[in-house]
N, C-alpha and C. Protein backbone atom coordinates (compact mmCIF):
# COMPACT_ATOMS: atom_id res chain seq x y z
N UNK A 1 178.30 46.23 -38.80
CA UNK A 1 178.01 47.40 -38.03
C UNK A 1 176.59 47.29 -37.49
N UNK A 2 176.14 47.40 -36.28
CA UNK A 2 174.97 47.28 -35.28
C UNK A 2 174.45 48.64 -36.12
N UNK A 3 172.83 48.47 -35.73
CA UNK A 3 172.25 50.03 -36.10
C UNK A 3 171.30 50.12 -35.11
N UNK A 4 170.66 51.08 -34.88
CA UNK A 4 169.29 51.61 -34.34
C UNK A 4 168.18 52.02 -35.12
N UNK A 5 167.41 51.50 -34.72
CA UNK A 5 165.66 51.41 -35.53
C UNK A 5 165.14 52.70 -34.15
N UNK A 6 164.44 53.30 -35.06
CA UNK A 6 163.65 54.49 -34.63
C UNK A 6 162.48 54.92 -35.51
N UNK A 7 161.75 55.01 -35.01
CA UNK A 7 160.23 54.85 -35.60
C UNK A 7 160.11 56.79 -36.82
N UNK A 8 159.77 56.34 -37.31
CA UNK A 8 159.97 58.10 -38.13
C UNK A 8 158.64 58.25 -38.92
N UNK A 9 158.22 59.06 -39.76
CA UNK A 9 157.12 59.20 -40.11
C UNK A 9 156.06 57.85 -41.08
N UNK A 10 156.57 57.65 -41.83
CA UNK A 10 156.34 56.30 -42.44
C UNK A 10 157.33 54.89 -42.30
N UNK A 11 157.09 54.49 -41.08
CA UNK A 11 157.39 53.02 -40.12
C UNK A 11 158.88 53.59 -39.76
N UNK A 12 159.65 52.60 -40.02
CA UNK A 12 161.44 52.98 -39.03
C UNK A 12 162.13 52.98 -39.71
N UNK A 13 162.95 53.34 -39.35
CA UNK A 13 164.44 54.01 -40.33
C UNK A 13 165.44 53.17 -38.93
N UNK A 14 167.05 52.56 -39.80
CA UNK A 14 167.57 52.37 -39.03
C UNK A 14 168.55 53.31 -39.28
N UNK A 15 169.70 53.60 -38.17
CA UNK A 15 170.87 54.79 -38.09
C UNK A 15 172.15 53.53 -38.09
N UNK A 16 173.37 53.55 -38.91
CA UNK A 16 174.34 52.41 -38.84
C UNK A 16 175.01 53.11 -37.51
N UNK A 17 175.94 52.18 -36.70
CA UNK A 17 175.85 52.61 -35.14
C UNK A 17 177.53 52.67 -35.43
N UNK A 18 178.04 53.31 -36.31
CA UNK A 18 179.78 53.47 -36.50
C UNK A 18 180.46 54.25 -35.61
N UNK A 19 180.13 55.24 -35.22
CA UNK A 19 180.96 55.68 -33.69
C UNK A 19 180.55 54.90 -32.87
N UNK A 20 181.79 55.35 -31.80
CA UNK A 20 182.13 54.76 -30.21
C UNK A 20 180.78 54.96 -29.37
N UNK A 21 180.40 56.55 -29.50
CA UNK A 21 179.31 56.74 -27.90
C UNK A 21 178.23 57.58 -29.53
N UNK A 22 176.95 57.45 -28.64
CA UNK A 22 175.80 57.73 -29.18
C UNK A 22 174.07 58.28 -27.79
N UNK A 23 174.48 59.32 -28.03
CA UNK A 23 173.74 60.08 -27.06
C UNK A 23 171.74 59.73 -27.77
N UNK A 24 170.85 58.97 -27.01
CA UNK A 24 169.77 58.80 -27.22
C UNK A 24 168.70 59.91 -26.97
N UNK A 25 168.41 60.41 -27.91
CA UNK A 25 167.18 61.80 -28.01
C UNK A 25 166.26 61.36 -29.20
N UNK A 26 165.56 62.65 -29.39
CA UNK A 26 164.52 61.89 -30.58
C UNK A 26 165.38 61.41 -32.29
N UNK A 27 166.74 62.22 -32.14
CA UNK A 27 167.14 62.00 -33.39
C UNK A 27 168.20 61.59 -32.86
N UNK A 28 169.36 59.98 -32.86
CA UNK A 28 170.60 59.53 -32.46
C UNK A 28 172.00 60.54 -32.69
N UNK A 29 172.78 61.22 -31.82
CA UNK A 29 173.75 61.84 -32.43
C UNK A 29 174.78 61.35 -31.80
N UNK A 30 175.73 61.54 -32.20
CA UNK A 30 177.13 61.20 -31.61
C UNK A 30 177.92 61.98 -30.79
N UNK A 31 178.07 61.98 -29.82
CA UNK A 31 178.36 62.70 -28.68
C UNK A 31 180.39 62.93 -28.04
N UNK A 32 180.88 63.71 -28.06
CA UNK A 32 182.44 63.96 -27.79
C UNK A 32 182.31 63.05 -26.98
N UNK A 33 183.86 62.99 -27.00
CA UNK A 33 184.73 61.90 -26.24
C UNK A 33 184.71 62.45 -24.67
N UNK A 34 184.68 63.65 -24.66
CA UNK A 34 184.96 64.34 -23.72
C UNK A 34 183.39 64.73 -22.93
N UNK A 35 182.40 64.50 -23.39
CA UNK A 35 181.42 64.80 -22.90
C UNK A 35 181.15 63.69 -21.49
N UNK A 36 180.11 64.33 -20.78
CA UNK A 36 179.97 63.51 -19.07
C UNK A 36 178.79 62.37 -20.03
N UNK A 37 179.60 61.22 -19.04
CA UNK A 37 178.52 60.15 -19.98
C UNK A 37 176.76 60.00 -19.35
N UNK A 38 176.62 60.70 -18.28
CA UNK A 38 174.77 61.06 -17.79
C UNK A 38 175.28 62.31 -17.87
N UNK A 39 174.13 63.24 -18.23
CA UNK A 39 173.98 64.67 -18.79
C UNK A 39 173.96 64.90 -17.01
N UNK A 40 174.02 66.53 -16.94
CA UNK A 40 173.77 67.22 -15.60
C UNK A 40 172.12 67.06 -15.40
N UNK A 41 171.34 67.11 -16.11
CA UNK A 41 169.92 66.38 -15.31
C UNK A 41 169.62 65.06 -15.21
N UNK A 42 170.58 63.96 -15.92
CA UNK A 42 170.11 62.64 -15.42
C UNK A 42 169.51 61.92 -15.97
N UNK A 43 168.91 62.87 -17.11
CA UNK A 43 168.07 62.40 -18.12
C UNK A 43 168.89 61.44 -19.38
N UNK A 44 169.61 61.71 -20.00
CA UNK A 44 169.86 61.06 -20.99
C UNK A 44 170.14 60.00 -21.13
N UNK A 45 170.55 59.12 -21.85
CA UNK A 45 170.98 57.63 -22.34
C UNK A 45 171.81 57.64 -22.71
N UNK A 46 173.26 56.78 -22.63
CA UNK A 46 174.26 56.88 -23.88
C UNK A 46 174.24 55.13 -24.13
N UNK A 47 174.56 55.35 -25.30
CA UNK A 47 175.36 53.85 -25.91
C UNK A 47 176.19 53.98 -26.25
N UNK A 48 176.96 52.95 -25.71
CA UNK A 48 178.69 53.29 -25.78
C UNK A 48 179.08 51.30 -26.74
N UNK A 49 179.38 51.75 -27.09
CA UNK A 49 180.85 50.22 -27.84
C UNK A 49 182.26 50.28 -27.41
N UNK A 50 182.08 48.63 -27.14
CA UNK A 50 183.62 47.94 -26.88
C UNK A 50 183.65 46.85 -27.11
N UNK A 51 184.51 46.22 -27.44
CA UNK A 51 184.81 44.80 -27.71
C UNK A 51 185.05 43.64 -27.02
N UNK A 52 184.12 42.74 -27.42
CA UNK A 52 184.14 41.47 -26.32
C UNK A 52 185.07 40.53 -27.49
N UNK A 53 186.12 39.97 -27.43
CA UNK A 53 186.40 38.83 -28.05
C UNK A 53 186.58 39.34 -29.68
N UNK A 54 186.71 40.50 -29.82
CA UNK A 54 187.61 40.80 -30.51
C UNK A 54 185.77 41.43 -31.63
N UNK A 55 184.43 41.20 -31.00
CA UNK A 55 183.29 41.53 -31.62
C UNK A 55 182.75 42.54 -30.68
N UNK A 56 181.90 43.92 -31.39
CA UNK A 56 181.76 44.89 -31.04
C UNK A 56 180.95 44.47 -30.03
N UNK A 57 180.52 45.04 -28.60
CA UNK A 57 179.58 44.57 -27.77
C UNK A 57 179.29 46.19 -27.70
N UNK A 58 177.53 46.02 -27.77
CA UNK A 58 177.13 47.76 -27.14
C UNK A 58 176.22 47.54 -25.57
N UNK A 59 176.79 48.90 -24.92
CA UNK A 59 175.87 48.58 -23.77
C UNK A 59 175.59 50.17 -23.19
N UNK A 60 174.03 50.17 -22.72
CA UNK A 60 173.85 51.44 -22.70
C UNK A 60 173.71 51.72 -21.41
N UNK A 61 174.01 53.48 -21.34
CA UNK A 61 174.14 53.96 -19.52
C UNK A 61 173.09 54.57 -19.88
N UNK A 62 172.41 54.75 -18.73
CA UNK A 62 171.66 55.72 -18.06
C UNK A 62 170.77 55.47 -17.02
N UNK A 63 170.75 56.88 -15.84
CA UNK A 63 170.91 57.42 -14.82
C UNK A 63 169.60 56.34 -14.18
N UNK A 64 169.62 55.88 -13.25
CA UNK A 64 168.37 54.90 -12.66
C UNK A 64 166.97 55.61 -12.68
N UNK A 65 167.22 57.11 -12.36
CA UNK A 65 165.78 57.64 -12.28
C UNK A 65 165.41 57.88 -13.79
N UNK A 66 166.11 58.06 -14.77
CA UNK A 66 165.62 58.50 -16.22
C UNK A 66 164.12 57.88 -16.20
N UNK A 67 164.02 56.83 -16.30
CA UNK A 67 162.84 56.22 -17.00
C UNK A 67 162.99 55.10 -18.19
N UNK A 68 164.53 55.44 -18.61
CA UNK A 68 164.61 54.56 -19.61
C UNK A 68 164.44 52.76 -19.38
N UNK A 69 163.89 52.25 -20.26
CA UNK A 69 163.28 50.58 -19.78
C UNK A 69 164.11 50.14 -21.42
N UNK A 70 164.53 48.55 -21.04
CA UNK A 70 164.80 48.03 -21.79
C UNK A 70 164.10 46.72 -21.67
N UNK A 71 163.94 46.46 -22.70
CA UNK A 71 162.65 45.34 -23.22
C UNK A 71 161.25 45.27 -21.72
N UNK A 72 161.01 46.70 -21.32
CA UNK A 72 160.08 46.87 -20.81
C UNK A 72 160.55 46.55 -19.16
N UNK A 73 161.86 46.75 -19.05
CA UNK A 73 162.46 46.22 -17.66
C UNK A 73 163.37 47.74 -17.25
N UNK A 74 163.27 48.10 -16.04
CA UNK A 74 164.28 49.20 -15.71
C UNK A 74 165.51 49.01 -16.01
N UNK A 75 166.45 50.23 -15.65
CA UNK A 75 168.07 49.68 -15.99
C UNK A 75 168.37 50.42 -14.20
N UNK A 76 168.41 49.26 -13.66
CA UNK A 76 168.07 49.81 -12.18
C UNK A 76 169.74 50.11 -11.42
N UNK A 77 170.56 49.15 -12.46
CA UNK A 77 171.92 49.69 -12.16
C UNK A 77 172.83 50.54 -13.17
N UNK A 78 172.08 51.32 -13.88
CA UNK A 78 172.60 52.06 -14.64
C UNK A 78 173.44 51.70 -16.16
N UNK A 79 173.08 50.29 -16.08
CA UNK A 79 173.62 49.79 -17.42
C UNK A 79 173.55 48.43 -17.72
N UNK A 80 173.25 48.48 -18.99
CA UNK A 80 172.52 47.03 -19.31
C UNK A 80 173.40 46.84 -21.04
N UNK A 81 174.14 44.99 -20.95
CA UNK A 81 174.57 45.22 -22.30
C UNK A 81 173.22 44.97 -23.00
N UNK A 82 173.16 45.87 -24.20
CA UNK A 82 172.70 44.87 -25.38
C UNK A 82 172.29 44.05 -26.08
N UNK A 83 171.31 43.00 -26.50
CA UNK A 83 171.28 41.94 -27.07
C UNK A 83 170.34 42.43 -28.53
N UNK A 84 170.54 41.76 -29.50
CA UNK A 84 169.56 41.89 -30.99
C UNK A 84 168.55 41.80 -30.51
N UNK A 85 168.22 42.88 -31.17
CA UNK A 85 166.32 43.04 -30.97
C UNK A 85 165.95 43.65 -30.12
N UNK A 86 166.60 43.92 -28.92
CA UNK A 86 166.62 44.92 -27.74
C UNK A 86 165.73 46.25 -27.97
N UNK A 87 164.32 45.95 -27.44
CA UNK A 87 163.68 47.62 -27.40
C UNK A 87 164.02 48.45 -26.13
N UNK A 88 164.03 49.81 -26.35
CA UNK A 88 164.24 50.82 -25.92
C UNK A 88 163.56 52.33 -25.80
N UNK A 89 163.08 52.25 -24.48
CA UNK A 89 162.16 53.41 -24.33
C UNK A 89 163.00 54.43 -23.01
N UNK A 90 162.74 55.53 -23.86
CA UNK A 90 163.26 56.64 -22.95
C UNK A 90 162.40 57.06 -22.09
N UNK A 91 162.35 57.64 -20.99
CA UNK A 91 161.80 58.31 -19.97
C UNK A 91 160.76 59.36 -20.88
N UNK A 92 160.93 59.54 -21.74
CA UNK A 92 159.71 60.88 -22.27
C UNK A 92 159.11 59.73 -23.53
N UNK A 93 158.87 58.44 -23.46
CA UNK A 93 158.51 57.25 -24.59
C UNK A 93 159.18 57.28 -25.77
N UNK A 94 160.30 57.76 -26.44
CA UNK A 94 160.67 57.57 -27.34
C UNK A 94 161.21 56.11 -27.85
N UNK A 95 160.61 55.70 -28.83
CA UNK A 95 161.37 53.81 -28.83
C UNK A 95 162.12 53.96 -30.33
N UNK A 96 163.27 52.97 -29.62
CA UNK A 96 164.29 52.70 -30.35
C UNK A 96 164.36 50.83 -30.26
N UNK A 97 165.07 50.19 -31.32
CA UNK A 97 165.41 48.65 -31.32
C UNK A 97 166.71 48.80 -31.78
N UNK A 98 167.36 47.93 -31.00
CA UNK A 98 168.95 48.08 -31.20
C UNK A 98 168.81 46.66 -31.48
N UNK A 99 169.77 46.86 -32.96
CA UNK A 99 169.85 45.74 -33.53
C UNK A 99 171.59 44.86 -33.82
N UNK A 100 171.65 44.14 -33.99
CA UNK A 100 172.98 43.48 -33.83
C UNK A 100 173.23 43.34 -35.43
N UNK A 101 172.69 43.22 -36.23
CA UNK A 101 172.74 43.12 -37.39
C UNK A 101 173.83 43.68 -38.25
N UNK A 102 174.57 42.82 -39.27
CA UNK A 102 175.33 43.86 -39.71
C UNK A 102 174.90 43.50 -41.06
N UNK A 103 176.15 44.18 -41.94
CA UNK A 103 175.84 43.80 -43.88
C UNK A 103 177.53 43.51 -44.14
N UNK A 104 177.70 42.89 -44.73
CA UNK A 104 178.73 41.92 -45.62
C UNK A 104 179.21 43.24 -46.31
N UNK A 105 180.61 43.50 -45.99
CA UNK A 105 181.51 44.44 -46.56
C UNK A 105 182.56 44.31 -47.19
N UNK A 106 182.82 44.59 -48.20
CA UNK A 106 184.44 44.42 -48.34
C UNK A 106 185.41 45.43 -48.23
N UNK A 107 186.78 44.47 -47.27
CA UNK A 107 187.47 45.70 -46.17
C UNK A 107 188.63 45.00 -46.17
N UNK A 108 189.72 45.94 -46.29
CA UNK A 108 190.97 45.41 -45.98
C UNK A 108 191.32 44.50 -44.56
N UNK A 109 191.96 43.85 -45.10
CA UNK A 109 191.62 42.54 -43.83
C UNK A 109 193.04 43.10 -43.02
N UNK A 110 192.34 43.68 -42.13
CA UNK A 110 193.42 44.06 -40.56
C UNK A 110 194.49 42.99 -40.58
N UNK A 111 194.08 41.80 -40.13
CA UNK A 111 195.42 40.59 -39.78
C UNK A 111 195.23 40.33 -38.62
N UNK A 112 195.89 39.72 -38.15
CA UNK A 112 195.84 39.23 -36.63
C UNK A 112 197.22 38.36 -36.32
N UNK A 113 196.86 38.17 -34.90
CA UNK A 113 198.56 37.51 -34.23
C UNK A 113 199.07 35.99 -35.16
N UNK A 114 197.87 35.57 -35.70
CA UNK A 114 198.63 34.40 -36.09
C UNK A 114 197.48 34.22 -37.44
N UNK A 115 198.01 33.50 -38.18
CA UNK A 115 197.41 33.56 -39.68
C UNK A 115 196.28 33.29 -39.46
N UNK A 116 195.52 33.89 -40.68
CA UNK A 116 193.75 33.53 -41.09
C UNK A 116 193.95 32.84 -42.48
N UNK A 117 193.04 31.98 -42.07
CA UNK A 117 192.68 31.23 -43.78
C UNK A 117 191.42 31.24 -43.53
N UNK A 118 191.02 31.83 -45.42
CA UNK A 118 189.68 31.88 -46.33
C UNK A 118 189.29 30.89 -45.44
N UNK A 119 187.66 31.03 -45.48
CA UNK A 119 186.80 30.08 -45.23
C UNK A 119 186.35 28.82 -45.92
N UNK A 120 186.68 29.49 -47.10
CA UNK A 120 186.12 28.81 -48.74
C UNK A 120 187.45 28.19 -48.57
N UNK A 121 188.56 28.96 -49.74
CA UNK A 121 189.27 28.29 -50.17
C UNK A 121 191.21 28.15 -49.15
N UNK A 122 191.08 28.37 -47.84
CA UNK A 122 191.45 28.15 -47.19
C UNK A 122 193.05 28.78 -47.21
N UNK A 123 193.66 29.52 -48.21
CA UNK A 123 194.60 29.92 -48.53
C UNK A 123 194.69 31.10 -47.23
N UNK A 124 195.62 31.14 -46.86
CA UNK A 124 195.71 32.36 -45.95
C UNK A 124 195.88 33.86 -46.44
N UNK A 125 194.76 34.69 -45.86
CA UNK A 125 194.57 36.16 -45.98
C UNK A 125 195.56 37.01 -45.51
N UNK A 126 196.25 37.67 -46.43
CA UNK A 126 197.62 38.49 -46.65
C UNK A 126 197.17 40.04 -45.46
N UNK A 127 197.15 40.85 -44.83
CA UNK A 127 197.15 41.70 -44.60
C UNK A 127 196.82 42.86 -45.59
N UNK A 128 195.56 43.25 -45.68
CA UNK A 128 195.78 44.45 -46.54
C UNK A 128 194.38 44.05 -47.61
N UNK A 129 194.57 42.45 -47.72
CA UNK A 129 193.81 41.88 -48.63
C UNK A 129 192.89 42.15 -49.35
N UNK A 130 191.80 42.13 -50.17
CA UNK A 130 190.16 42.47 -50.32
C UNK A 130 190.04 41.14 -49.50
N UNK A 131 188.88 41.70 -48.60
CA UNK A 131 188.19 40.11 -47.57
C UNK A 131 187.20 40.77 -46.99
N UNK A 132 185.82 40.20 -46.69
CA UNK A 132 184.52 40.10 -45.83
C UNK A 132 184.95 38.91 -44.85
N UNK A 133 184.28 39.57 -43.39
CA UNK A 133 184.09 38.63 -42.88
C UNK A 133 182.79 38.40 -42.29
N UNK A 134 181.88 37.26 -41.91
CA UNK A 134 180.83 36.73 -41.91
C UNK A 134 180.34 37.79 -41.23
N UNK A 135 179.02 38.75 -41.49
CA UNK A 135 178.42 39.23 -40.40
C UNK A 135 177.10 38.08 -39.30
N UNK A 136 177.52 36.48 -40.40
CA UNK A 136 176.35 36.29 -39.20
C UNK A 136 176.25 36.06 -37.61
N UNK A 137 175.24 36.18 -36.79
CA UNK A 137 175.30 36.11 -36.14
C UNK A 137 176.52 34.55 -35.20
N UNK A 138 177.31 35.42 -34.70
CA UNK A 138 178.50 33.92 -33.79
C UNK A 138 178.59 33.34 -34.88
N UNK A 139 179.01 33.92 -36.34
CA UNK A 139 179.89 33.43 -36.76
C UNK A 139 181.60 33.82 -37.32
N UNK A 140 181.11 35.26 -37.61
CA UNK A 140 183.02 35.71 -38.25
C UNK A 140 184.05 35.61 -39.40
N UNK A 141 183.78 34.64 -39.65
CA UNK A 141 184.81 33.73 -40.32
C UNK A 141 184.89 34.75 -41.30
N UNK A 142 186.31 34.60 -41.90
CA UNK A 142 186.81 35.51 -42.77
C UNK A 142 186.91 34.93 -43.99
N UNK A 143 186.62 35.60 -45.23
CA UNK A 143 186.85 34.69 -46.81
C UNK A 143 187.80 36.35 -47.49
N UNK A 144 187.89 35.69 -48.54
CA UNK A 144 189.01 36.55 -49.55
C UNK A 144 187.71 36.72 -50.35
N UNK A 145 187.46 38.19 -51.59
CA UNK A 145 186.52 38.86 -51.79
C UNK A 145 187.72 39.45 -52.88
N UNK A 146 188.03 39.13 -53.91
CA UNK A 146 188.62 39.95 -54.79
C UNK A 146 188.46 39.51 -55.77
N UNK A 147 188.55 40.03 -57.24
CA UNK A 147 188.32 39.12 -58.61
C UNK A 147 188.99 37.53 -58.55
N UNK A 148 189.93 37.98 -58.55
CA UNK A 148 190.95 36.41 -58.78
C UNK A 148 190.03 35.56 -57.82
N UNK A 149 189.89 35.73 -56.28
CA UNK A 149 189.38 35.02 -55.26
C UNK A 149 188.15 35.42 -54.93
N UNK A 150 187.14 35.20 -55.27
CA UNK A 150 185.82 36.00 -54.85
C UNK A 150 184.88 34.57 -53.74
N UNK A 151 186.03 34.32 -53.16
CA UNK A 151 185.23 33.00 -51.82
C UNK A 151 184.15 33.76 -51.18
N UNK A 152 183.57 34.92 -50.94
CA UNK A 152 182.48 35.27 -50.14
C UNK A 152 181.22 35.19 -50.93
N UNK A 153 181.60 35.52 -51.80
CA UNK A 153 180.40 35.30 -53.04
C UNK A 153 180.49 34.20 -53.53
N UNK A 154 181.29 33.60 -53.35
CA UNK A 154 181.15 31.92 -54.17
C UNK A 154 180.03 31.53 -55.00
N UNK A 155 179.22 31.76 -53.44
CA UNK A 155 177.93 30.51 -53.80
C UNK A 155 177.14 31.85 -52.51
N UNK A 156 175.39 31.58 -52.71
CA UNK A 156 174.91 32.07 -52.13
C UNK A 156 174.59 32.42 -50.46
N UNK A 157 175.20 31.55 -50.08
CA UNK A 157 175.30 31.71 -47.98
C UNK A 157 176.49 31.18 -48.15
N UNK A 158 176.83 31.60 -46.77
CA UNK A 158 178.01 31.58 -46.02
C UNK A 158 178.03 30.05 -45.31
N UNK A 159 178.63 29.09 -45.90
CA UNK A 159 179.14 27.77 -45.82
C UNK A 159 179.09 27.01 -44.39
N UNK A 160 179.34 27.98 -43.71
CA UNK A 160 179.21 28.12 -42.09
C UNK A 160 177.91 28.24 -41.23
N UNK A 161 177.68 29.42 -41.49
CA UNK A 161 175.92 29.65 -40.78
C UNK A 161 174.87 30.18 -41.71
N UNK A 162 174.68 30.57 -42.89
CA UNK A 162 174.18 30.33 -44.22
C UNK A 162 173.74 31.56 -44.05
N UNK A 163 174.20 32.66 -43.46
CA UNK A 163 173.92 34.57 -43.71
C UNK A 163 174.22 34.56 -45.65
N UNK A 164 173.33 35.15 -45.85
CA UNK A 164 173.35 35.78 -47.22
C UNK A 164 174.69 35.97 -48.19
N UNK A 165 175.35 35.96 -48.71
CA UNK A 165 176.35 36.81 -49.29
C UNK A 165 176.26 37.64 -50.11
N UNK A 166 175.55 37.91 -50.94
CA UNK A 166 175.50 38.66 -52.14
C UNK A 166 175.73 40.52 -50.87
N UNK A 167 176.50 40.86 -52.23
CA UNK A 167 176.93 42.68 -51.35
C UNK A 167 175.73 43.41 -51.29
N UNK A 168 175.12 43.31 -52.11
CA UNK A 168 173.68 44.47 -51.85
C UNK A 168 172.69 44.29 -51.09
N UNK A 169 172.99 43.08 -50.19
CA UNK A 169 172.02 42.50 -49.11
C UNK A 169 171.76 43.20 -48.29
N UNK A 170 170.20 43.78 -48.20
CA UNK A 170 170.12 44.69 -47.32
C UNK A 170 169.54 44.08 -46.19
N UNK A 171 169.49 45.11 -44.97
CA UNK A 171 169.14 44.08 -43.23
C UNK A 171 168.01 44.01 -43.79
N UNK A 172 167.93 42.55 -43.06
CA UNK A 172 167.16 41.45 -43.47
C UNK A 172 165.81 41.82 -41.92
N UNK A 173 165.91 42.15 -40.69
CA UNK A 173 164.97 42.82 -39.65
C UNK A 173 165.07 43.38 -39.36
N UNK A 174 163.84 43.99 -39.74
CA UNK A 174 162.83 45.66 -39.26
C UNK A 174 162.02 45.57 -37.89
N UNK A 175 161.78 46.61 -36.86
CA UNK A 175 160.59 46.28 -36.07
C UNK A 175 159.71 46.44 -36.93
N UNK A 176 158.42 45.63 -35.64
CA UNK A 176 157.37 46.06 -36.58
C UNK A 176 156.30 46.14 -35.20
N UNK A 177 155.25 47.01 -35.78
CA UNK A 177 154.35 47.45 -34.65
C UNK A 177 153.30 46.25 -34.32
C-alpha cells in the first residue's frame, strides 16, 4: 500500500493510501465516489488509483491554475502520474511526498488466470491461501506465508530483489528536510 508523508508537528507522519480517490488539504481525506474530481474553485488536488499491470499506479489531478507543483514542476496538463519520492506542493505551500512504498502483508492470495508458484518453494498457491507478495520495488513475486510453509520469512530478504521480510518491517523512507 503507497502512503503520503506530510510534515506534522514533530517531522512527518505518513497516511497508508488504501482508498481509490484522496482529496489533498492540510489533513489527506478520502473523498465520495460521487464527488466532482476539481472542486468548484479549482483549487484542490485529487489522487486517484488504478492499475497498471495488475500494480496500483497513483496519479494526481488538479486544475492548471491551482498552483500545485510536483517535484517543483507545474502540472500544466492537469495530471501527472506518480513516481516514489514524488514531492508535492499545493497552491497555499502545503508539502506532501508520495511514496510508493509498501510493507509485507499476509493476505489471502486472490489467484489469477493461470497458476502461481511460491517463490521459495515453488509449489503452487491454492486460492484463498496465507501468502505475501513481494512489496519490493518491480518485483511482486508471490511466496506462501503459513506455519507449515512460511517461504516469505524463510530467510531474511526476498531471494529476488532482497526487500526485507520479516512482518514488523516498518517503511524503511522518510522525507527529510
Amino acid at each position: 500500500m503507497a502512503h503520503l508523508w506530510l510534515q506534522v508537528s514533530d517531522g512527518w507522519g505518513a497516511r497508508r493510501l488504501d482508498a481509490a480517490q484522496y482529496e489533498l488539504s492540510s489533513v489527506p481525506i478520502p473523498i465520495a465516489e460521487d464527488a466532482p474530481i476539481i472542486s468548484p474553485s479549482g483549487k484542490a488536488a485529487q489522487l486517484i488509483r488504478t492499475d497498471r499491470s495488475g500494480m496500483p499506479a497513483w496519479a494526481l489531478i488538479a486544475s492548471p491554475n491551482s498552483g500545485v507543483r510536483v517535484n517543483s514542476r507545474g502540472v500544466p496538463a492537469g495530471l501527472c502520474v506518480l513516481s516514489d519520492r514524488d514531492e508535492i506542493r499545493t497552491g497555499d505551500g502545503i508539502r506532501y511526498y508520495f511514496s510508493a512504498e509498501t510493507l509485507a502483508t499476509v493476505v489471502p492470495f486472490p489467484g489469477s488466470d493461470r497458476p502461481v508458484y511460491c517463490g521459495r518453494c515453488r509449489e503452487p498457491i491454492e486460492v484463498g491461501a496465507p501468502a505475501v507478495r513481494c512489496p519490493g520495488p518491480g518485483c511482486g513475486i508471490w511466496f506462501n506465508e503459513s506455519p507449515d510453509l512460511p517461504c516469505w520469512t524463510y530467510t531474511d530478504k526476498c531471494p529476488f530483489c532482497g526487500f526485507p521480510t520479516p512482518l514488523d518491517t516498518g517503511l524503511s523512507w522518510s522525507p527529510e528536510d
